[in-house]
Protein backbone atom coordinates (compact mmCIF):
# COMPACT_ATOMS: atom_id res chain seq x y z
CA UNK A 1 21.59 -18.23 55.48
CA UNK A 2 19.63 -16.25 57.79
CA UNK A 3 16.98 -18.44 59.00
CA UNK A 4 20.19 -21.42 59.96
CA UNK A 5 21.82 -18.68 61.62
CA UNK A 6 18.93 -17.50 63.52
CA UNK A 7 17.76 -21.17 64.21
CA UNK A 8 21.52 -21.90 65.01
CA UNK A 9 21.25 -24.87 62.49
CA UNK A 10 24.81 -24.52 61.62
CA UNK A 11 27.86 -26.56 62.47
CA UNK A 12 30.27 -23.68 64.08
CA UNK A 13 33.94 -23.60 62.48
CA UNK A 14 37.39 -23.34 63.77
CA UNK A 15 38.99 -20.37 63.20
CA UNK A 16 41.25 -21.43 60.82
CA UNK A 17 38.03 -22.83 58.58
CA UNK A 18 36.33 -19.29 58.80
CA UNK A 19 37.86 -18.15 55.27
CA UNK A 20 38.51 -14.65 54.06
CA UNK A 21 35.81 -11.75 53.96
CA UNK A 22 35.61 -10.65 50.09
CA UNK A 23 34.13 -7.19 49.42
CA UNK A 24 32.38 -7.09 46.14
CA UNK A 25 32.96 -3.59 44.84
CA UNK A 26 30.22 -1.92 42.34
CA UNK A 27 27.40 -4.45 43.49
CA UNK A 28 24.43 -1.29 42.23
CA UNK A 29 26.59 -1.33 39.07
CA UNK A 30 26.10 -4.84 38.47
CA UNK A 31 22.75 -4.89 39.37
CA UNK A 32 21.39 -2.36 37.37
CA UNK A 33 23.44 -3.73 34.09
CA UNK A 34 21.51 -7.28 35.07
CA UNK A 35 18.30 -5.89 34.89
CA UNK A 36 18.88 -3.42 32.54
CA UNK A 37 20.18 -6.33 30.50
CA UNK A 38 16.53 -8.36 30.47
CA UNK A 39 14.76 -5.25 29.28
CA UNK A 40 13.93 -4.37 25.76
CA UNK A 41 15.19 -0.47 26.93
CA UNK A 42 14.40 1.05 23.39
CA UNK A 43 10.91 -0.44 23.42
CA UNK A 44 10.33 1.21 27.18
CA UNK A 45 12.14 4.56 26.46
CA UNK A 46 9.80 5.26 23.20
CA UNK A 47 7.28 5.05 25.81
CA UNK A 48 8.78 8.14 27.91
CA UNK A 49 6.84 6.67 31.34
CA UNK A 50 6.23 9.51 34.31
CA UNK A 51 6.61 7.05 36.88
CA UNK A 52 5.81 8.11 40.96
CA UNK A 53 8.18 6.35 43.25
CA UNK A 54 7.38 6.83 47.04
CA UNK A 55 10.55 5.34 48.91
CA UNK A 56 12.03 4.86 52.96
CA UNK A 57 15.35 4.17 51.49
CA UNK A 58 17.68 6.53 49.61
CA UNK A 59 19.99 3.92 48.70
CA UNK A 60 17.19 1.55 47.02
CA UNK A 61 15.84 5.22 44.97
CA UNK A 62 19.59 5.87 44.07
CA UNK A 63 18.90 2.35 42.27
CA UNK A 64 15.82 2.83 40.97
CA UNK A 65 16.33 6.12 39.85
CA UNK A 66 19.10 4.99 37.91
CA UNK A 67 17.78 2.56 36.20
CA UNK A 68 14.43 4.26 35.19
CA UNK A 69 16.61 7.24 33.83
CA UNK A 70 18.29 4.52 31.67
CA UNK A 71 14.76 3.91 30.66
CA UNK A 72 13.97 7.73 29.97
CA UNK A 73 11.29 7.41 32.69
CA UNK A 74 10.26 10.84 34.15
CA UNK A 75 10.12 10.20 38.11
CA UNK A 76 8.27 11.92 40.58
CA UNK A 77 9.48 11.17 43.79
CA UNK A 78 7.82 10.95 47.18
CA UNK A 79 10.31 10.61 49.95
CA UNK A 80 9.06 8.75 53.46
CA UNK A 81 5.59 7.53 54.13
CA UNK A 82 2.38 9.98 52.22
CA UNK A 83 -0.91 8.66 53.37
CA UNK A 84 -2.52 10.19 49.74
CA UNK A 85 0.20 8.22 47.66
CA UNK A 86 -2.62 6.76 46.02
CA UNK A 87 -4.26 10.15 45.03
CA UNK A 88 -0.84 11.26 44.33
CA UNK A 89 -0.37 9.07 40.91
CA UNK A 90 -3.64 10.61 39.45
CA UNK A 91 -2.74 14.11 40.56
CA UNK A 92 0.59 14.22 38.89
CA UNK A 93 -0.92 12.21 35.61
CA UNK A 94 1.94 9.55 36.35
CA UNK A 95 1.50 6.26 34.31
CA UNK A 96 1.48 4.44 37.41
CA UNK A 97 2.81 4.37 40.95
CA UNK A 98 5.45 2.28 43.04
CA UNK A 99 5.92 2.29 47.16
CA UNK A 100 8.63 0.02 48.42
CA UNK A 101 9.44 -0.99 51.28
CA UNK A 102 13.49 -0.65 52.80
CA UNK A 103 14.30 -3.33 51.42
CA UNK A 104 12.28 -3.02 48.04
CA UNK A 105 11.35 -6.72 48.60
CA UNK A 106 7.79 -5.47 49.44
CA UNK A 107 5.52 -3.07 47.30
CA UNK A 108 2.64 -2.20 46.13
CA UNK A 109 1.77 -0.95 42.44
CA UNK A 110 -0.86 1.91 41.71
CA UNK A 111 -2.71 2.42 38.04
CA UNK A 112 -2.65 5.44 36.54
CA UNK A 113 -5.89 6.31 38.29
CA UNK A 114 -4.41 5.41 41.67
CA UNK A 115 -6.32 2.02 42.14
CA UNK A 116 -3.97 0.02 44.64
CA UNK A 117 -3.61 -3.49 43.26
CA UNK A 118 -5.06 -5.91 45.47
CA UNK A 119 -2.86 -9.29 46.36
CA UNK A 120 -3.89 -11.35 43.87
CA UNK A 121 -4.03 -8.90 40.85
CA UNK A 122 -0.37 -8.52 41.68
CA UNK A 123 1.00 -12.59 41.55
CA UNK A 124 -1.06 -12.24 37.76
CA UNK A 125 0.83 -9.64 36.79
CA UNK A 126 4.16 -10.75 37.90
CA UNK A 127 3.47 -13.84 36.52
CA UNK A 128 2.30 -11.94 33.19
CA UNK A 129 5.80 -9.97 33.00
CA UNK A 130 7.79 -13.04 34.37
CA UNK A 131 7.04 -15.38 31.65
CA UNK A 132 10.19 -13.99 29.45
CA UNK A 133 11.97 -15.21 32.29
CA UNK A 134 10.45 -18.21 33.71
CA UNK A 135 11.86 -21.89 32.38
CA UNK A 136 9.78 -23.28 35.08
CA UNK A 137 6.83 -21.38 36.25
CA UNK A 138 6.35 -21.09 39.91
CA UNK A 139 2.43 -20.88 41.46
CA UNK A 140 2.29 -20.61 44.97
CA UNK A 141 -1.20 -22.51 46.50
CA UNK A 142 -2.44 -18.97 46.93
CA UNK A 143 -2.24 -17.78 43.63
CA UNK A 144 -5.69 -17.42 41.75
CA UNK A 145 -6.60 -20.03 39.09
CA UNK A 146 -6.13 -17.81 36.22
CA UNK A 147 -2.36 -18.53 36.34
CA UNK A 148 -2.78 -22.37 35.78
CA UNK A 149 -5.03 -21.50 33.00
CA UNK A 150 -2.05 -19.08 31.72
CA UNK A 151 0.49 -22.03 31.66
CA UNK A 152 -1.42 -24.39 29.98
CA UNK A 153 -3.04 -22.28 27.21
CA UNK A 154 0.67 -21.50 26.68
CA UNK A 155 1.96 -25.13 27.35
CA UNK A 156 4.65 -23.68 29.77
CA UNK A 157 5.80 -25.97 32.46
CA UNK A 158 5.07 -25.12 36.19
CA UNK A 159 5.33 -26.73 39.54
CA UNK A 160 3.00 -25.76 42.65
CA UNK A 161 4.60 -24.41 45.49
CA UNK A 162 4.35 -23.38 49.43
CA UNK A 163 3.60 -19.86 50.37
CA UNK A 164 7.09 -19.21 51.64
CA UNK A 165 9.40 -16.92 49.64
CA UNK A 166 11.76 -19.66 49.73
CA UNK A 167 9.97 -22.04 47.78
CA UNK A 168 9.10 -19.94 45.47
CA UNK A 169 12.24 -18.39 44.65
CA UNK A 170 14.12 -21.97 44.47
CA UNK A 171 12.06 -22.43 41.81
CA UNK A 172 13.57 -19.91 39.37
CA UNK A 173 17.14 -20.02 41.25
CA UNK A 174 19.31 -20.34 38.18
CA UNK A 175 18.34 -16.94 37.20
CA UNK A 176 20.23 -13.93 38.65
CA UNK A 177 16.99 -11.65 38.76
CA UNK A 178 13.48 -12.39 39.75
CA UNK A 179 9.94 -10.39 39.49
CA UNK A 180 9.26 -12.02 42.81
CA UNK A 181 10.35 -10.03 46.42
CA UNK A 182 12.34 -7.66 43.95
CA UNK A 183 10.11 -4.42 43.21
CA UNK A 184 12.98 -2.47 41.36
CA UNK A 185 13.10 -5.62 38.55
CA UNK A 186 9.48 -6.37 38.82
CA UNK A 187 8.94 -2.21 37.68
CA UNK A 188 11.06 -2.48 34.70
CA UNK A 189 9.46 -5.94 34.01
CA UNK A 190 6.25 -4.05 33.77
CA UNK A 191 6.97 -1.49 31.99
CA UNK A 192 7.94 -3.23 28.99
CA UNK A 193 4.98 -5.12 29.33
CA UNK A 194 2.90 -2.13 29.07
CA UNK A 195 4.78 -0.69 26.25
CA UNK A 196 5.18 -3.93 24.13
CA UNK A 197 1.56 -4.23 24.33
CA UNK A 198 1.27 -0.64 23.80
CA UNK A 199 -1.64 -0.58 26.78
CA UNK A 200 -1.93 0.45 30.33
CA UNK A 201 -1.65 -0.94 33.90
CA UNK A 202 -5.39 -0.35 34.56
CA UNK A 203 -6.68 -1.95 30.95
CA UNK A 204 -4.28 -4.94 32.05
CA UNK A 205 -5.87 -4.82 35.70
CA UNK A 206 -9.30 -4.30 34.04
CA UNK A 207 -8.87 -7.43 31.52
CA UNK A 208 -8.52 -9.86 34.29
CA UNK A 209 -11.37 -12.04 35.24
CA UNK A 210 -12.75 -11.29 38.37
CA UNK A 211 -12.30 -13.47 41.31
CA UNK A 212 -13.73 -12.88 44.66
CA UNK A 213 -11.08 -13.89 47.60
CA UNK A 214 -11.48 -13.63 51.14
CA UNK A 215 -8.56 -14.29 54.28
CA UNK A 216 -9.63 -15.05 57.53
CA UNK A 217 -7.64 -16.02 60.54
CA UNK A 218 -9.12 -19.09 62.80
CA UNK A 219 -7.91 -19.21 66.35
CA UNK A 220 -7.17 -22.76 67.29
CA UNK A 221 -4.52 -23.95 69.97
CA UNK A 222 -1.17 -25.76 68.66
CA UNK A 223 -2.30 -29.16 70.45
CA UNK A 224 -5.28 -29.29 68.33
CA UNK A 225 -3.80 -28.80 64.86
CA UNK A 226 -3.13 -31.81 63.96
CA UNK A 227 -6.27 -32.91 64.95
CA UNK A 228 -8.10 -30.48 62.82
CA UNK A 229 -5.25 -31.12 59.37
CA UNK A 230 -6.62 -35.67 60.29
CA UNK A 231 -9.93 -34.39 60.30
CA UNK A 232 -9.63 -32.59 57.18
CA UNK A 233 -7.83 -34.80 54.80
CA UNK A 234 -9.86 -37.76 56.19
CA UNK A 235 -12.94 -36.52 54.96
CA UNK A 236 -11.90 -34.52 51.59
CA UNK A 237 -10.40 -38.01 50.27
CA UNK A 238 -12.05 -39.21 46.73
CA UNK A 239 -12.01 -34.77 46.31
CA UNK A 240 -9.59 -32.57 44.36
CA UNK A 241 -7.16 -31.66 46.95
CA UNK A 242 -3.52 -30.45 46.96
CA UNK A 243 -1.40 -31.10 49.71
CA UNK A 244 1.48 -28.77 48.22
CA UNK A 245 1.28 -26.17 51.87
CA UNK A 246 -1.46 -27.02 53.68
CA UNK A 247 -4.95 -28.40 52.42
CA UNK A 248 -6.37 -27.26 48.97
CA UNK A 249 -10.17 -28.25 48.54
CA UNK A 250 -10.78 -27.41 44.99
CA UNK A 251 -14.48 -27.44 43.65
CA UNK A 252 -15.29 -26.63 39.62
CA UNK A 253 -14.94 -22.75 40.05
CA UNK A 254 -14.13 -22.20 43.50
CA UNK A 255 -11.38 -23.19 45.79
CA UNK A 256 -10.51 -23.33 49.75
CA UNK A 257 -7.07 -23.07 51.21
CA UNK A 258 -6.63 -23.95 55.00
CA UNK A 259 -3.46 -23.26 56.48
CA UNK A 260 -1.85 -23.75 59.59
CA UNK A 261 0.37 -20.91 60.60
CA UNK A 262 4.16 -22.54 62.06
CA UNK A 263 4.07 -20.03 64.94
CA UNK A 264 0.96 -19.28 66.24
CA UNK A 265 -1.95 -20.70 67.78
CA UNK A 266 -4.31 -20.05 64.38
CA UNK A 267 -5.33 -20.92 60.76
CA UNK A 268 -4.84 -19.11 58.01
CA UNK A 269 -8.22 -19.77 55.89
CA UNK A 270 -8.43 -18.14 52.45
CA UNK A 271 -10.86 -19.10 49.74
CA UNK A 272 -11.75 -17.84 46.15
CA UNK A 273 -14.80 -18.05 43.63
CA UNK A 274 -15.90 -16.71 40.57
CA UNK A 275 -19.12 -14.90 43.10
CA UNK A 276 -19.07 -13.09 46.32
CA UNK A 277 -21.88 -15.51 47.58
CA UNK A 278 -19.90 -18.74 46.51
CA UNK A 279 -16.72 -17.30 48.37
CA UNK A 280 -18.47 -16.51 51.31
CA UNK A 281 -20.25 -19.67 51.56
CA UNK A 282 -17.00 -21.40 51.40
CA UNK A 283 -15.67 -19.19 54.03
CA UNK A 284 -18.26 -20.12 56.28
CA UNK A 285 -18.44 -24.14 56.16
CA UNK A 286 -14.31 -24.56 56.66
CA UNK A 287 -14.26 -21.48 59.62
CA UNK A 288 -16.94 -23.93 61.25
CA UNK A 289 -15.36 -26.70 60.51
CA UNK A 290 -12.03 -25.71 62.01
CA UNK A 291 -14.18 -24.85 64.94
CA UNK A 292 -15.72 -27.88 65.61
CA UNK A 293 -12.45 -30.14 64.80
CA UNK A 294 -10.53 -28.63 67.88
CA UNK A 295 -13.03 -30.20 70.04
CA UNK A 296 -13.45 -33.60 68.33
């Protein structure tokens, strides 16, 4: 609804076709029942997590607060921004640490030791949590490989999709709750997780297999994009590639994802591999190659 109204994509009404505003009373009621609802709560309360929340919003901790209360969570609560959040979690022996954003749509998660989990950890674990939820599993081109490897040991349907937070949502859309862009489900997700397996966030963390990634942004100008995207899929034909967002060169343990951004003048180039040195040696050939495309 926002992005037709802000592209003006919209055919505009008469007034007699605008309908009737309808205020939905007890909306944090109803939300915290939902997720409330999806959580084994006796399983997480036995647990008796300390929790640190660092917050911007009062109204989103009213929420949260709630609903880890109904989870006999012990919170420790860090109002505004706190540049030491991290040391924070370890200094007040919480399990683990959340910060959210106003909206709680973005946030990062902290171990127990304060270890801030990096991008990709974080799509594993909400994938990890998710898959009580999931009918379809969603796996955005970014996501690390580990995730495929999760679906089809577990023979769980998925479906590849574009980096945008639309297209991965649409994906689960018959469900009223989602671990993705919502950090207030996505918490309770984890935490009965962690106490169903009876472990931790960082032995979770720590049991992953390590990936090296690396993001880079390539300057090119909008005329030559296209150009570049030819030159690209011309020449990876007869390879493993994915055209889901962009183009996905895929190699037997490594991968490289070239995308161009919709608004300005640059790729976004991120690759992965099971070594530093095979990541970075990916990184190098497509940044050169995106170079020397733009002139071609």
């Amino acid at each position: 609804i926002e992005n037709c109204f802000l592209q003006e994509d919209f055919i505009r009404p008469t007034t007699l076709d605008l309908g009737k505003l309808t205020v939905v009373a007890n909306t944090h009621e109803q939300y915290t029942e939902e997720v409330l609802s999806r959580i084994n709560t006796q399983v997480v309360g036995n647990r008796q997590f300390k929790i640190l929340i660092g917050c911007e919003n009062l109204q989103v901790f009213t929420i949260l607060k709630n609903i880890l209360d109904m989870l006999n969570c012990k919170t420790v609560i860090v109002m505004g921004h706190v540049n030491d959040f991290a040391e924070q979690v370890s200094v007040t022996k919480s399990d683990l640490g959340i910060q959210l954003d106003r909206s709680a749509q973005e946030f990062k998660l902290f171990t127990e030791e304060g270890q801030l989990l990096r991008e990709d950890e974080m799509v594993v674990l909400q994938t990890l949590v998710g898959l009580k939820d999931f009918g379809t599993v969603p796996i955005p081109v970014t996501a690390p490989t580990i995730i495929e490897e999760i679906t089809n040991a577990l023979k769980l349907p998925s479906v590849k999709t574009k980096t945008r937070t639309r297209s991965l949502l649409e994906v689960g859309k018959r469900s009223s709750v989602q671990v993705y862009y919502d950090g207030l489900y996505t918490l309770a997700s984890v935490l009965e997780y962690l106490a169903l397996e009876e472990t931790s966030l960082k032995r979770v963390i720590n049991s992953l297999p390590k990936v090296h990634t690396t993001t880079d942004f390539v300057a090119c100008p909008p005329e030559a994009k296209g150009r570049v995207m030819r030159r690209l899929i011309k020449e990876t034909r007869g390879q493993q590639v994915e055209l889901v967002d962009g183009v996905k060169v895929r190699s037997e343990d490594s991968w490289a994802l070239i995308l161009p951004d919709q608004e300005k003048a640059l790729f976004k180039l991120i690759t992965q591999g099971t070594s530093s040195s095979k990541t970075e040696e990916l990184r190098n050939i497509y940044k050169g190659k995106i170079a020397r495309y733009q002139e071609q």
